[in-house]
Protein backbone atom coordinates (compact mmCIF):
# COMPACT_ATOMS: atom_id res chain seq x y z
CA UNK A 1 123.29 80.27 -22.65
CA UNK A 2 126.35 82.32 -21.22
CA UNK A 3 125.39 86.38 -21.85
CA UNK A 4 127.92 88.38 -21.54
CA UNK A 5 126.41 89.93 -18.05
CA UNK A 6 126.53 86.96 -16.33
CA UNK A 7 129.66 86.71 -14.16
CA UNK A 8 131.08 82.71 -14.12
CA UNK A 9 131.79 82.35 -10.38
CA UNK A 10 135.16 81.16 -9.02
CA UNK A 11 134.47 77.58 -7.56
CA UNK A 12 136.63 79.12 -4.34
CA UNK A 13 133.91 81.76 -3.96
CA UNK A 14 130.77 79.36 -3.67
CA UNK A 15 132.31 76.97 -1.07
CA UNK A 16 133.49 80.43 0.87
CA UNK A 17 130.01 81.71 0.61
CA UNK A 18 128.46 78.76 2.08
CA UNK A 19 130.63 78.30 4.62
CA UNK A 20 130.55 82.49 5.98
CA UNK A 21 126.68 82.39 6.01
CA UNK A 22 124.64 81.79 9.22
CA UNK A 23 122.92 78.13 7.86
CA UNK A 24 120.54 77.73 10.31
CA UNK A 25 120.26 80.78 12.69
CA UNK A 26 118.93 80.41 16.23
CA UNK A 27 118.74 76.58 15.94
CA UNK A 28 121.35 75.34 13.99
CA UNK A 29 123.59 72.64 14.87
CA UNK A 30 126.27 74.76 16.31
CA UNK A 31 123.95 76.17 18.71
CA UNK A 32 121.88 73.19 19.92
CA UNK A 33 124.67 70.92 20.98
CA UNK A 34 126.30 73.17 23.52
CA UNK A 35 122.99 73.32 24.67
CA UNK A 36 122.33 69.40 24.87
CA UNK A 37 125.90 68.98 26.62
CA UNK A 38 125.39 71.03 29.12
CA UNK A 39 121.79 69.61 29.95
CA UNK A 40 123.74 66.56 29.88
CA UNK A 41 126.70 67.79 32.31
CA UNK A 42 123.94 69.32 34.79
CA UNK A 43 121.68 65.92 35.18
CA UNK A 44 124.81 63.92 35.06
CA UNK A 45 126.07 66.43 38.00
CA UNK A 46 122.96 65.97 39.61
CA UNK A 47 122.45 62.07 39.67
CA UNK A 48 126.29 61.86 40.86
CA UNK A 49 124.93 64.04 44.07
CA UNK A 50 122.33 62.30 44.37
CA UNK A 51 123.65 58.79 44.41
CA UNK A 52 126.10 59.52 47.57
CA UNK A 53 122.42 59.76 49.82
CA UNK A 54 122.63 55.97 50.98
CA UNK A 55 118.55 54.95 51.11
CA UNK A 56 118.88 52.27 53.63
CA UNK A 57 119.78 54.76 56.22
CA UNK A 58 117.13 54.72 58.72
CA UNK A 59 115.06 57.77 59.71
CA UNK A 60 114.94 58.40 63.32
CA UNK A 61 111.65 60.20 64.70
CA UNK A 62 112.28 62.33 68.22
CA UNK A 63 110.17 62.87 70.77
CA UNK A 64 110.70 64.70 74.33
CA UNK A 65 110.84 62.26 77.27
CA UNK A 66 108.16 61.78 79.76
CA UNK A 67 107.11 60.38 82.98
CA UNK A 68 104.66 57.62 82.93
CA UNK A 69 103.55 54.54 83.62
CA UNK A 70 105.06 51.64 81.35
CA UNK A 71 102.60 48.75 81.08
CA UNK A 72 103.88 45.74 78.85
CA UNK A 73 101.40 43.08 77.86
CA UNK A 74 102.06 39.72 77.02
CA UNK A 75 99.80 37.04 75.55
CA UNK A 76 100.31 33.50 74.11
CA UNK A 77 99.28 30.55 73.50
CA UNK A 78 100.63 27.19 74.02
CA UNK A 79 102.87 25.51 76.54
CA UNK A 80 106.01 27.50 77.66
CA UNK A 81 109.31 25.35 77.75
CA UNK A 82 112.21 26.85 79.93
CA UNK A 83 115.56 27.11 77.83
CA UNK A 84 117.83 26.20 80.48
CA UNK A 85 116.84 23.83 83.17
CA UNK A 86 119.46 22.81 86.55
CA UNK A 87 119.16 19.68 88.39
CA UNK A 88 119.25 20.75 92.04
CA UNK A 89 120.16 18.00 94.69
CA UNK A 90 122.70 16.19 96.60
């Protein structure tokens, strides 16, 4: 079982080689989550500008003034009541 070539480890030196090695390279764990936080910071950042744009704001359309002729229409139907009425007489 044990030859005399093989070399018994110290338990130190396994837990020391585990922990110096590179476990998981370009996508480990320690490089992914810096990544996800700052996606995280940037969208939070940009729903936080976002939400200070009040949407019931009206939009105003411009238009250079003319000279014209106004012409108002009105149609109804129906009898017309007057809303204030004055008794005049002596």
């Amino acid at each position: 079982m044990n030859t005399p070539d093989t070399q018994n480890p110290k338990p130190g030196d396994t837990l020391k080689k585990l922990l110096d090695r590179n476990a998981g390279g370009l996508f480990s764990l320690r490089s992914i989550l810096p990544a996800i936080a700052l996606i995280v910071i940037v969208v939070a950042g940009w729903w936080f500008y976002r939400s200070g744009e009040d949407k019931t704001t009206p939009r105003y359309e411009t238009e250079a003034a003319t000279v014209g002729m106004l012409v108002v229409k009105v149609s109804a139907t129906g009898n017309l009541q007057p809303t204030n009425t004055v008794d005049v007489g002596s």
